[in-house]
Protein backbone atom coordinates (compact mmCIF):
# COMPACT_ATOMS: atom_id res chain seq x y z
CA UNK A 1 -17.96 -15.31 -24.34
CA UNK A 2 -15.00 -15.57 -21.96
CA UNK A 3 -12.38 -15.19 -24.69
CA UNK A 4 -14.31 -11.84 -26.09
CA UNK A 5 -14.44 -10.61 -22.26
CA UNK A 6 -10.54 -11.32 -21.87
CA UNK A 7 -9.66 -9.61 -25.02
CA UNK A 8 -11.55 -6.75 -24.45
CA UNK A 9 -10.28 -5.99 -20.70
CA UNK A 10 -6.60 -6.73 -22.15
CA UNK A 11 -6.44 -4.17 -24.39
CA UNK A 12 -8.46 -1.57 -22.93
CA UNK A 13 -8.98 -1.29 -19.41
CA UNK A 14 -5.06 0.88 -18.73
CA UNK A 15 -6.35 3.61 -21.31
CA UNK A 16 -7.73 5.81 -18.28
CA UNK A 17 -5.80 3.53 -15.18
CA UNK A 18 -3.12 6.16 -15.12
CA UNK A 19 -4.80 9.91 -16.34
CA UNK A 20 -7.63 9.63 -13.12
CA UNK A 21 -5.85 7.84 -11.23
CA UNK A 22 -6.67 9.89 -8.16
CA UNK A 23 -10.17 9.09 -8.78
CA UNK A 24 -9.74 5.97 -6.68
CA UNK A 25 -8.09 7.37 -4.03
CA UNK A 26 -8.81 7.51 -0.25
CA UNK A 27 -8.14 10.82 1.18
CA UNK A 28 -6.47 11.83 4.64
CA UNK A 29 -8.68 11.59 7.46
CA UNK A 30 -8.65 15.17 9.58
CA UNK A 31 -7.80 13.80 12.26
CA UNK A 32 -5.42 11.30 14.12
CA UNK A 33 -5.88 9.26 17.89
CA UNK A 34 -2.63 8.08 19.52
CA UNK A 35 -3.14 5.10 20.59
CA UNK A 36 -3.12 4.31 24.40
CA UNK A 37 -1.80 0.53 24.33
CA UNK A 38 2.25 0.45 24.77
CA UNK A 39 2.74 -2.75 22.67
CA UNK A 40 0.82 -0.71 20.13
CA UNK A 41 2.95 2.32 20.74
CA UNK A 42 5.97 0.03 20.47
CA UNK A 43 4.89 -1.67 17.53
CA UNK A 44 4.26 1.95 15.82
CA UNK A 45 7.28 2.73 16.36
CA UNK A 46 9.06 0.25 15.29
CA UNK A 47 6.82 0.38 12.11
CA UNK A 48 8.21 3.70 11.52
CA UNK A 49 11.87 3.19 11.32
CA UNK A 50 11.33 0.60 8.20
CA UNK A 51 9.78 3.50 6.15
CA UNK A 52 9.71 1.30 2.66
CA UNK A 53 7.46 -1.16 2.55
CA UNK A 54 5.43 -3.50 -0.27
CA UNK A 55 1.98 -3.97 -1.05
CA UNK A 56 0.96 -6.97 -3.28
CA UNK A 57 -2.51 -6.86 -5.00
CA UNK A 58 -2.94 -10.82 -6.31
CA UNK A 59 -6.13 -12.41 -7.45
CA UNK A 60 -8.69 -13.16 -9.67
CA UNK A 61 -7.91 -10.02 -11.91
CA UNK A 62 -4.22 -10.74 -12.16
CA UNK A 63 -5.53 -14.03 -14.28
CA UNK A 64 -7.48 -11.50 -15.90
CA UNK A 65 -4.90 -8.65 -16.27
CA UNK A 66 -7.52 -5.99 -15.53
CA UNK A 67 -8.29 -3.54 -12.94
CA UNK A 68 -8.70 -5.43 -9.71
CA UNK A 69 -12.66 -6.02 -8.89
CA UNK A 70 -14.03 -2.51 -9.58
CA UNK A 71 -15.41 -3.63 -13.03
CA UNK A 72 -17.97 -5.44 -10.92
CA UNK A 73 -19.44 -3.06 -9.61
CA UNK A 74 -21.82 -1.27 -11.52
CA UNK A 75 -20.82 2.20 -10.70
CA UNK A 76 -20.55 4.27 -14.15
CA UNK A 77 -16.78 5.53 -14.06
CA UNK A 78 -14.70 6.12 -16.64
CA UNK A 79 -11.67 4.28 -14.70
CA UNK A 80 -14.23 1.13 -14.58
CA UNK A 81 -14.40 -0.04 -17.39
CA UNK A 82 -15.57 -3.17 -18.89
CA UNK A 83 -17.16 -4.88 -21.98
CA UNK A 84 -19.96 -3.31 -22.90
CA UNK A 85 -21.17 -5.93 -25.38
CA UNK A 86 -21.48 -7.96 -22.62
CA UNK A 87 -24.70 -7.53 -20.35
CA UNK A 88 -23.81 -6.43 -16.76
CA UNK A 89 -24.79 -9.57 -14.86
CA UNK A 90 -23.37 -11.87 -17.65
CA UNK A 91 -20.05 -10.13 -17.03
CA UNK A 92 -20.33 -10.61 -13.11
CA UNK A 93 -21.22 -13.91 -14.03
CA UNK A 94 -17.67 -14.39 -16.32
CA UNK A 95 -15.58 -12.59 -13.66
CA UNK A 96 -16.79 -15.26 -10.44
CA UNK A 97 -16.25 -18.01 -12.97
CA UNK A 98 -12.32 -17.09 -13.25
CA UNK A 99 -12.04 -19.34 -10.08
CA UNK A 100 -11.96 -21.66 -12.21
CA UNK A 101 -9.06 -20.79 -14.17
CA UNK A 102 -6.71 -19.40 -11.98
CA UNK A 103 -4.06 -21.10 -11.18
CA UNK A 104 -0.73 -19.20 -10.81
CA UNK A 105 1.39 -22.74 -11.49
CA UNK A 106 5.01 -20.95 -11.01
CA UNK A 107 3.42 -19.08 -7.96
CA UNK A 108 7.18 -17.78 -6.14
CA UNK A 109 6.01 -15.76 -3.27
CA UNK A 110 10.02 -15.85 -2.31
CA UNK A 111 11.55 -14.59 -5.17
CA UNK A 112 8.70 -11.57 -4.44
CA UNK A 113 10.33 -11.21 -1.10
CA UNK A 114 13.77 -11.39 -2.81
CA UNK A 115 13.19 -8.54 -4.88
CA UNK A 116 11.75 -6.14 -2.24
CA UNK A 117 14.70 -6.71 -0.24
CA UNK A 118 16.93 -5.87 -3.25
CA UNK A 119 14.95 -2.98 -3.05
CA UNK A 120 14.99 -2.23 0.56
CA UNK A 121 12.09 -2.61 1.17
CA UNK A 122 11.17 -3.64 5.29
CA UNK A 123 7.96 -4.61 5.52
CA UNK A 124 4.60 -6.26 3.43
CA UNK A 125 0.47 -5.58 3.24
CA UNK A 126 -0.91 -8.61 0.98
CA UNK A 127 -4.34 -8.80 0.22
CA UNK A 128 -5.78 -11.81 1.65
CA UNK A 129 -9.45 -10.72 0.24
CA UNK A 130 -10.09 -7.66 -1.87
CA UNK A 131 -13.71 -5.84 -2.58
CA UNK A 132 -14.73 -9.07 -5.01
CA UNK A 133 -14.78 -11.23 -1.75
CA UNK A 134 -12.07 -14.11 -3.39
CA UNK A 135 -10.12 -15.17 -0.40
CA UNK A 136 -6.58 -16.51 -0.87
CA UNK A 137 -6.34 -18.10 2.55
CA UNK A 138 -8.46 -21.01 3.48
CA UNK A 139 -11.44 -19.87 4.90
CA UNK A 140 -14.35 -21.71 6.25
CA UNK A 141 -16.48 -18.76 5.94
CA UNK A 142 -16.71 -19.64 1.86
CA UNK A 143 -16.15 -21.53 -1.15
CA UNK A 144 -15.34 -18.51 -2.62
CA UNK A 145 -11.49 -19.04 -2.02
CA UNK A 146 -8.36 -20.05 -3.79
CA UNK A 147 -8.25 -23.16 -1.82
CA UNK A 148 -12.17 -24.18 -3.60
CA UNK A 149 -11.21 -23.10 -7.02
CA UNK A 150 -8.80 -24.18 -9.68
CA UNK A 151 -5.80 -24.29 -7.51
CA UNK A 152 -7.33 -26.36 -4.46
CA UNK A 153 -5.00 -29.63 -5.31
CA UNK A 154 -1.58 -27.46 -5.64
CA UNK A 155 -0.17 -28.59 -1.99
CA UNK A 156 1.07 -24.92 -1.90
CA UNK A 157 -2.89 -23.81 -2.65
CA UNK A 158 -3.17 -21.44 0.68
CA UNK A 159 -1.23 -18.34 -1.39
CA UNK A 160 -1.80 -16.22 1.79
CA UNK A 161 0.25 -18.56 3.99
CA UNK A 162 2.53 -19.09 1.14
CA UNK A 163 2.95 -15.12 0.97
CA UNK A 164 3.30 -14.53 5.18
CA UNK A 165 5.83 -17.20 5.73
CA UNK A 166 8.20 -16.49 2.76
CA UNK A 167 8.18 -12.80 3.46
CA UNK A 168 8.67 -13.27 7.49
CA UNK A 169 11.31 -15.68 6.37
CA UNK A 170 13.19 -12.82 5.22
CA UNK A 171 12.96 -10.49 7.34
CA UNK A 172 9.82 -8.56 6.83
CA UNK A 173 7.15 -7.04 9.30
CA UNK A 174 3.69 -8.64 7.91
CA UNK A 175 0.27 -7.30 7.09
CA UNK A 176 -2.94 -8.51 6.24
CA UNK A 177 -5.12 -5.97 3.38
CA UNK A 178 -8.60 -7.27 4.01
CA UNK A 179 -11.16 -5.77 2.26
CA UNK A 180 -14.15 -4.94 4.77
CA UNK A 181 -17.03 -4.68 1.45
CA UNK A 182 -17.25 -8.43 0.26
CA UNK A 183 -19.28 -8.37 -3.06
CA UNK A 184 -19.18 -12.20 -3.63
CA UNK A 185 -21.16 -12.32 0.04
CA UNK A 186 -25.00 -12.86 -0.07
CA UNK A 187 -25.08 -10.80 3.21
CA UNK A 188 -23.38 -7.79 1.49
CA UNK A 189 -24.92 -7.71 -2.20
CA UNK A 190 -27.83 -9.82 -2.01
CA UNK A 191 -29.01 -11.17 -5.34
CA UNK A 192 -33.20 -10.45 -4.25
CA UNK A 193 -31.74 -6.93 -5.29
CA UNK A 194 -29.04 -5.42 -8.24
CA UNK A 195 -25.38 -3.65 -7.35
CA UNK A 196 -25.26 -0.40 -8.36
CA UNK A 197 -22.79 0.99 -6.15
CA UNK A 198 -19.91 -0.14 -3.83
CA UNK A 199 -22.20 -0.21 -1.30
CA UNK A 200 -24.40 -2.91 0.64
CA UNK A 201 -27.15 -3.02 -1.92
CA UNK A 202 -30.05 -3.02 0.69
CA UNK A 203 -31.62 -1.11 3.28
CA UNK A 204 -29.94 -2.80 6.71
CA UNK A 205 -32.34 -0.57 8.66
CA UNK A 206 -35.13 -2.90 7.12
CA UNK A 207 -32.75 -6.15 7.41
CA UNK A 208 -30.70 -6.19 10.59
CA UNK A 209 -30.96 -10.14 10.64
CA UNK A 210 -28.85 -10.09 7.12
CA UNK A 211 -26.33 -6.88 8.45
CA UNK A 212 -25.48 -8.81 11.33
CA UNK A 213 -24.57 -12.15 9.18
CA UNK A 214 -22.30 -9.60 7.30
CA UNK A 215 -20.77 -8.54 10.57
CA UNK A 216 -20.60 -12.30 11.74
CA UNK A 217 -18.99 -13.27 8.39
CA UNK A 218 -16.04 -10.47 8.57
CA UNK A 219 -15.62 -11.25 12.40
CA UNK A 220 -14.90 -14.92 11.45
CA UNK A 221 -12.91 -14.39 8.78
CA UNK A 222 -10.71 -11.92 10.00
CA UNK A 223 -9.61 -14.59 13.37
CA UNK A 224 -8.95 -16.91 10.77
CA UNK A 225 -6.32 -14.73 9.84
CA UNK A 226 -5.53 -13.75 13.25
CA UNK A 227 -5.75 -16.89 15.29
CA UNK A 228 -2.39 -17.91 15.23
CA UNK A 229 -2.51 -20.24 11.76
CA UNK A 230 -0.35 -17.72 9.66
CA UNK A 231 1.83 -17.09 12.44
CA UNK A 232 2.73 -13.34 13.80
CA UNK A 233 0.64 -10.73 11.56
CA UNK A 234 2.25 -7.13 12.46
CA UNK A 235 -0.66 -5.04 10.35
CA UNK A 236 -3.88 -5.30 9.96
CA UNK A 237 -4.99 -3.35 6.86
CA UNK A 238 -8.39 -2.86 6.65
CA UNK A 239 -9.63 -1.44 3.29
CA UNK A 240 -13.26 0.07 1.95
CA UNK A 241 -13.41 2.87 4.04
CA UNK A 242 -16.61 3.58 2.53
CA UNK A 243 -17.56 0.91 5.76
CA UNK A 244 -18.16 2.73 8.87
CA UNK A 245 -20.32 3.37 11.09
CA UNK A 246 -22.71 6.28 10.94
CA UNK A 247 -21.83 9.90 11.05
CA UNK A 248 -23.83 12.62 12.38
CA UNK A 249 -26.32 14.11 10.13
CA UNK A 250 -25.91 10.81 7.81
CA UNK A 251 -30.01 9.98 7.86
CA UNK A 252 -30.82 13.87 7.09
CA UNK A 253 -28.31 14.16 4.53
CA UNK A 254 -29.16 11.24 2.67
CA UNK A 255 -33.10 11.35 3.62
CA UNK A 256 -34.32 8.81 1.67
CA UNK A 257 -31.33 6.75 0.15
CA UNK A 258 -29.77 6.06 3.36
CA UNK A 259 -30.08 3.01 3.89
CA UNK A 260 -28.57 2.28 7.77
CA UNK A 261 -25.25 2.33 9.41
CA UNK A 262 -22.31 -0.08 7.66
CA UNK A 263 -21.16 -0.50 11.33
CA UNK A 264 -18.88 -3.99 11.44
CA UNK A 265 -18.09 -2.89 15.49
CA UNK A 266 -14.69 -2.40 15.07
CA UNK A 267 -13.88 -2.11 18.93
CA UNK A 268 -14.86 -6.43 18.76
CA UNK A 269 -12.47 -6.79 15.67
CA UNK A 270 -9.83 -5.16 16.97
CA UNK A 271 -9.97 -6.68 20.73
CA UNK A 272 -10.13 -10.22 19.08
CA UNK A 273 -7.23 -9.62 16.98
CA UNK A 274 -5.38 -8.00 19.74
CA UNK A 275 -5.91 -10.97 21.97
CA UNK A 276 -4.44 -13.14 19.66
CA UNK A 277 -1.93 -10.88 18.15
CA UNK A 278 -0.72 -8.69 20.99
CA UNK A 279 0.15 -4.85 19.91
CA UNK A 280 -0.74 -5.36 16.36
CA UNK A 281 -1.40 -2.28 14.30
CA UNK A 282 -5.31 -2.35 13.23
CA UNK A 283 -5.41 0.16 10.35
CA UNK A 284 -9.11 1.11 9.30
CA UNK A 285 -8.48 3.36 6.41
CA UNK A 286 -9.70 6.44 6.43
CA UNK A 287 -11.88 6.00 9.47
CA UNK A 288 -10.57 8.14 11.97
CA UNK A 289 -10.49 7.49 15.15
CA UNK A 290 -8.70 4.57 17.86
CA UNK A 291 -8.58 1.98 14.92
CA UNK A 292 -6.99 4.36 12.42
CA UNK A 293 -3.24 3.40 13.88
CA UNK A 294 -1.49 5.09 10.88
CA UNK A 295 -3.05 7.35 8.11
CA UNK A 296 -2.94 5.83 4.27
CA UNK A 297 -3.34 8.66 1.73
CA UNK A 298 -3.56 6.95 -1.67
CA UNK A 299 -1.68 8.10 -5.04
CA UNK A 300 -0.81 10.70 -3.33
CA UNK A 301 1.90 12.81 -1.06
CA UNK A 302 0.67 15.64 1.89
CA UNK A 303 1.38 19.00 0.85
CA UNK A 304 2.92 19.06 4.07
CA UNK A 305 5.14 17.41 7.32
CA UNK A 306 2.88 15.49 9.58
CA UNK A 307 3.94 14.64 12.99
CA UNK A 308 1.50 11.41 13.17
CA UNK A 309 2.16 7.66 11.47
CA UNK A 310 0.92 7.70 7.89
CA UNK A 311 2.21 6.05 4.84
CA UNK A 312 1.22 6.87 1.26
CA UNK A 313 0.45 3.66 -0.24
CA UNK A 314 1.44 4.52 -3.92
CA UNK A 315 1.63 2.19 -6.90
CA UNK A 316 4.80 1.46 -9.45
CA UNK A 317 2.87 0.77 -12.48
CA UNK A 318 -0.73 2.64 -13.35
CA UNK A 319 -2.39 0.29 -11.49
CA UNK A 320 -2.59 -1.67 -8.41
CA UNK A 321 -2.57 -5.31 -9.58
CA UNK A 322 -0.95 -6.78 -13.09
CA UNK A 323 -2.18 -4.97 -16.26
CA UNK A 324 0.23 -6.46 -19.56
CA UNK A 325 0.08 -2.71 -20.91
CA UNK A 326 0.85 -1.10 -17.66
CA UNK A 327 3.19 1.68 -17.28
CA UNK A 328 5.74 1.91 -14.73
CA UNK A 329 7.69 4.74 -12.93
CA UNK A 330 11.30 4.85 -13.56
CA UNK A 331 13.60 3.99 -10.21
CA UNK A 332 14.51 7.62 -9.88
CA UNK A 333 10.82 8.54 -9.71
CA UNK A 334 10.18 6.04 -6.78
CA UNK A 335 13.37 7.46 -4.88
CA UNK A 336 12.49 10.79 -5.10
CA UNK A 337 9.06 9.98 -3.93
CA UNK A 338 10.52 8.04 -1.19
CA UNK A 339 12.92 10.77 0.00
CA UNK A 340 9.69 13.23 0.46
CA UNK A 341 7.33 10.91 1.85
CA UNK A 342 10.54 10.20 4.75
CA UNK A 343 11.49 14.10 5.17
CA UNK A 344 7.67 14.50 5.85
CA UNK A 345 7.45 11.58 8.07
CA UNK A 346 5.79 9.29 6.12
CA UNK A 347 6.35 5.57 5.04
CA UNK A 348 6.07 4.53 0.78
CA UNK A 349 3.92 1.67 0.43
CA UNK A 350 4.64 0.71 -2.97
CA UNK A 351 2.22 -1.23 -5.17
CA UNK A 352 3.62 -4.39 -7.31
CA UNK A 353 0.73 -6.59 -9.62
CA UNK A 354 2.24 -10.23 -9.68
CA UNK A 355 1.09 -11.78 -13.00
CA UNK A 356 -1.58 -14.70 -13.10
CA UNK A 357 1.10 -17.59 -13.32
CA UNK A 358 2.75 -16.07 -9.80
CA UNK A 359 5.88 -14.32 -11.41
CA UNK A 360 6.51 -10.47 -11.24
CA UNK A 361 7.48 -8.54 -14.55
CA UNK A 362 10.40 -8.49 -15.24
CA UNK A 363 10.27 -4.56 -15.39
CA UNK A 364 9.10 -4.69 -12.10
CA UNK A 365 12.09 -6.65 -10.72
CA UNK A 366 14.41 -4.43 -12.87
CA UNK A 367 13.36 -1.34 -11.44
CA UNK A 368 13.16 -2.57 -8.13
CA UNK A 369 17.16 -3.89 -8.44
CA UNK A 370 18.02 -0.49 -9.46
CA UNK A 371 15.94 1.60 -6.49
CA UNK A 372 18.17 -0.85 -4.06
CA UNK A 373 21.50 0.20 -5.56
CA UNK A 374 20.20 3.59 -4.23
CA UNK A 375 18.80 2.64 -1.05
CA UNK A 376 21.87 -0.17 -0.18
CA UNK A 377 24.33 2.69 -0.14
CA UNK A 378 21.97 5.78 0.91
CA UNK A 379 19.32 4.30 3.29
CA UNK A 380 21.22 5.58 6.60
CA UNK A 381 19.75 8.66 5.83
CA UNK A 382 16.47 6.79 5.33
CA UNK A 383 15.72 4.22 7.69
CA UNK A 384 15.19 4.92 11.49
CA UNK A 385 15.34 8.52 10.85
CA UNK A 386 12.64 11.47 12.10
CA UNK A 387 11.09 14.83 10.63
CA UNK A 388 13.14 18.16 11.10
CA UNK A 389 11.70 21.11 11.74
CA UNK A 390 13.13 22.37 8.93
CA UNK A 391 12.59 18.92 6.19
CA UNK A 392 12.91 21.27 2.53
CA UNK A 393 14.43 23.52 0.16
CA UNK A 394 13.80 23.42 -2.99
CA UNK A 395 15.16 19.78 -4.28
CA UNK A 396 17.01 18.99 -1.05
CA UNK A 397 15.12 16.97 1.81
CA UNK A 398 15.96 16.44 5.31
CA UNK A 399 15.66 14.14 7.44
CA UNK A 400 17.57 13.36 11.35
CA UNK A 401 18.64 10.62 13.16
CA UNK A 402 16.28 9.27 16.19
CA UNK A 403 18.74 10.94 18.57
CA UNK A 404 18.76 14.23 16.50
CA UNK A 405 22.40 14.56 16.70
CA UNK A 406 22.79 13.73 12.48
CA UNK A 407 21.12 15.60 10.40
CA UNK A 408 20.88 14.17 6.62
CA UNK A 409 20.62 16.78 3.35
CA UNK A 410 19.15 14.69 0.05
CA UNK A 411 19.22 16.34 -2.89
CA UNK A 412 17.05 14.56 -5.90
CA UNK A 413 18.90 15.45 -9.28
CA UNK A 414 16.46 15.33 -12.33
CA UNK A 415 16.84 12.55 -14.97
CA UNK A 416 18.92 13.14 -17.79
CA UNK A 417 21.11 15.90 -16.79
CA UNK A 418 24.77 15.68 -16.32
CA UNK A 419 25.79 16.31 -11.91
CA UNK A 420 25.84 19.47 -10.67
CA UNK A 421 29.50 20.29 -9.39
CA UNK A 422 28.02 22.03 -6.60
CA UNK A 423 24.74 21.77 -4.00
CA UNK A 424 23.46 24.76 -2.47
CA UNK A 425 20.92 24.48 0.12
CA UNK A 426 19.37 26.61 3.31
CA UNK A 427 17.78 25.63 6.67
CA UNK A 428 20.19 23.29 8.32
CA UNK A 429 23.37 24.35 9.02
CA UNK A 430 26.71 21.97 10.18
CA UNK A 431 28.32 22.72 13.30
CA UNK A 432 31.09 25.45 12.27
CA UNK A 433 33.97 23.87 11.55
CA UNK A 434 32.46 20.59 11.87
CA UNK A 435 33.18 17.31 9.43
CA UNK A 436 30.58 16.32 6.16
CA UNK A 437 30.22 13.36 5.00
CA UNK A 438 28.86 11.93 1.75
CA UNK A 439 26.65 8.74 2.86
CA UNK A 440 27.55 6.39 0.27
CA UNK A 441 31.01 6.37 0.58
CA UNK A 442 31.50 7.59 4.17
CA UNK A 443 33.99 10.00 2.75
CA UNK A 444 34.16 13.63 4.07
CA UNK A 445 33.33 16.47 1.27
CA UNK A 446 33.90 20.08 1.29
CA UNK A 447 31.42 22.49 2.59
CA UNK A 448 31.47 26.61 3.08
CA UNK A 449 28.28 28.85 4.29
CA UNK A 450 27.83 31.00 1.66
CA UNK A 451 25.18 34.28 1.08
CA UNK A 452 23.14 31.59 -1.06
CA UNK A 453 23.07 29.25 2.21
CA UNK A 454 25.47 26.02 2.76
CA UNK A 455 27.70 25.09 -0.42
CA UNK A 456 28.89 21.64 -0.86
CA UNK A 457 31.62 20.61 -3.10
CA UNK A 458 29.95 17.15 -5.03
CA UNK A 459 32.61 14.05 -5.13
CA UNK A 460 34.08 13.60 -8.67
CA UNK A 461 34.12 10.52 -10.76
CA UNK A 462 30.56 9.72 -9.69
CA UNK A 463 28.04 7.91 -12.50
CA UNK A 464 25.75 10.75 -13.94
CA UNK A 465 22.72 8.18 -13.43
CA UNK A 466 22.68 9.45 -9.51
CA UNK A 467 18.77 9.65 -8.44
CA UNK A 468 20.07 11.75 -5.34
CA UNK A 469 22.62 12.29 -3.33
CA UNK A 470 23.08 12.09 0.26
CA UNK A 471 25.46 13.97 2.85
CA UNK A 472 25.61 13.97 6.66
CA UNK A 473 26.44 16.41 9.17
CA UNK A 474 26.54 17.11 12.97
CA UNK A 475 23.94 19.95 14.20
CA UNK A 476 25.05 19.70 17.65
């Protein structure tokens, strides 16, 4: 039975990952909250200034190579897919049972680090428990954990330790993804009832002893994270916005199937992990409000500049976590994403699947060597930077220094064509008379305002394989 429900998921579950893709996707909430604590404020901003960061799905489904934990849920989409030879609560069955299988034996949670840095990337969100509920940190809430399963006599067994202290050890801010749904937990999906949706599958009106267990569980869980064991967490990422508390007009609405408030009181979660983690950022996706730090659209860019945090947490491949016939974008493609997201004044989260055995593809590492040959010689007009007022024409982005005296023109050049000998943008203008420079060599390049707007001469000898190019110029 467990071979049958591997080779199914292997060769199958990708054919829809990528075409609704934005199925899964959290929106933007319409609204944002600055918050009112200056470590906070300080933390934010420093948070901004790294703009590129990493986010790691790893678990039970990497052993598996499918779509990470939605194909336990019973929700009929075409995206979750899963063997339908197989009776529903057989396959649930299967899936908890990987725990006893995995075990990623050449787990390198440095050489992951390694390669984000290569790619300049400044900061990491690994998932220490997604929606399934399978914790990779040793928690004393469960069993359910990486340190109970397979792995438990590996001395290197708590991944999510592993993960924090690598990645801090180069350089990296660090956040914790923790799923707030846990669908392993008897206090979220109790078994007296079936799981058709995402959802807690009973009425917590009618059981407010078993709801506040739930709440009990995630409040212990989440100090054991915070408490000082895995050292200085920066983020905490807090995913399943599908959790929160009620809205007005919920109960009339729904009338009958609502079934009470998912209300985890944030205000306690966040004060506990602020006392033990001073100004950390407490990100409750797509919750808005005081515990919504930074906004996380998913798959997805804002039509327009936004003059609050946000990131868009987008993945490389089809998928979130490792699928062997995933798809990946090409470096250029995650470049000229990045360049927008920063002109808009946005962060790129960017999503990398480790396999089962704890490697990453090697197409993952390859691409993300070649986005840092971009980003080693253009990321001055990346990092620390700010919006314009004026942030795009046509294929050329802007972005500014923090003091606003440097303005920065990137222009992304499609794949496959041969340079342009010349760049013609309009919106910010040099300082007449004033010096250009082309950022990855620090060499000055010749500019003229023309009717068509500002003209710039590109550098010759340059590879044609240039994702974009970069130039900087004085604006007062």
């Amino acid at each position: 039975m467990k071979k049958k429900f591997l080779c199914f998921l292997l060769t199958s579950v990708f054919i829809t990952a990528t075409a609704t893709a934005q199925t899964l996707a959290h929106g933007r909430s319409d609204s944002y909250t600055w918050p009112k604590d200056e470590k906070v404020l300080q933390k934010l901003d420093k948070w901004q200034d790294l703009k590129f960061g990493m986010i790691i799905h790893y678990g039970l489904y990497s052993q598996l190579g499918i779509l990470e934990s939605w194909s336990i849920s019973a929700e009929d989409e075409d995206w979750i897919l899963r063997d339908s030879t197989v009776v529903y609560d057989t396959y649930k069955r299967n899936y908890w049972n990987t725990i006893n299988e995995f075990k990623p034996a050449n787990l390198s949670p440095a050489s992951w680090a390694e390669s984000g840095k290569k790619a300049g990337m400044n900061y990491v969100v690994f998932t220490t428990k997604h929606h399934d509920g399978f914790s990779l940190f040793d928690t004393k809430q469960s069993d359910f954990s990486i340190t109970k399963g397979a792995f438990r006599d590996d001395p290197h067994n708590n991944i999510v330790k592993e993960v924090f202290t690598a990645f801090r050890d180069q350089g990296y801010m660090i956040g914790a993804y923790f799923s707030k749904p846990d669908w392993h937990s008897q206090y979220y999906w109790w078994d007296r009832y079936s799981t058709p949706t995402r959802n807690s599958n009973y009425n917590i009106t009618k059981n407010p002893w078993r709801w506040n267990k739930f709440k009990e569980f995630t409040y212990n869980q989440i100090e054991e994270l915070m408490n000082g064991d895995y050292g200085n967490i920066d983020i905490l990422w807090l995913d399943g916005g599908w959790v929160h508390p009620a809205r007005e007009g919920d109960a009339e609405r729904l009338g009958e199937n609502y079934r009470g408030s998912q209300d985890l009181d944030m205000p306690k979660i966040a004060a506990m992990a602020r006392r033990y983690q001073p100004g950390i950022l407490v990100v409750d996706r797509a919750v808005p409000g005081e515990f919504e730090n930074y906004q996380t659209p998913e798959r997805g860019i804002p039509d327009t500049q936004l003059a609050h945090p946000w990131e868009s947490c987008i993945t490389l491949g089809g998928d979130w976590g490792y699928v062997p016939t995933d798809k990946y974008k090409s470096p250029a493609e995650v470049i000229h994403i990045l360049v927008e997201i920063v002109a808009k004044g946005g962060n790129l989260l960017l999503g990398i699947g480790p396999k089962g055995d704890g490697t990453l593809p090697d197409e993952v590492t390859n691409r993300l060597e070649r986005i840092g040959d971009w980003t080693l010689k253009n990321g001055e007009a990346i990092y620390n930077t700010r919006i314009t007022p004026v942030y795009n024409d046509g294929m050329t982005w802007f972005t500014q220094s923090k003091d606003g005296k440097t303005v920065y023109a990137i222009t992304c050049l499609e794949e496959g064509k041969a340079l342009p000998k010349t760049i013609v943008w309009k919106g910010n203008e040099p300082l007449k008379g004033s010096k250009m420079r082309f950022v990855q060599t620090g060499k000055a390049v010749n500019w003229k305002k023309t009717e068509q707007g500002i003209e710039i001469s590109v550098p010759k000898g340059l590879p044609n394989d240039q994702p974009a190019l970069a130039f900087a110029f004085e604006v007062k």
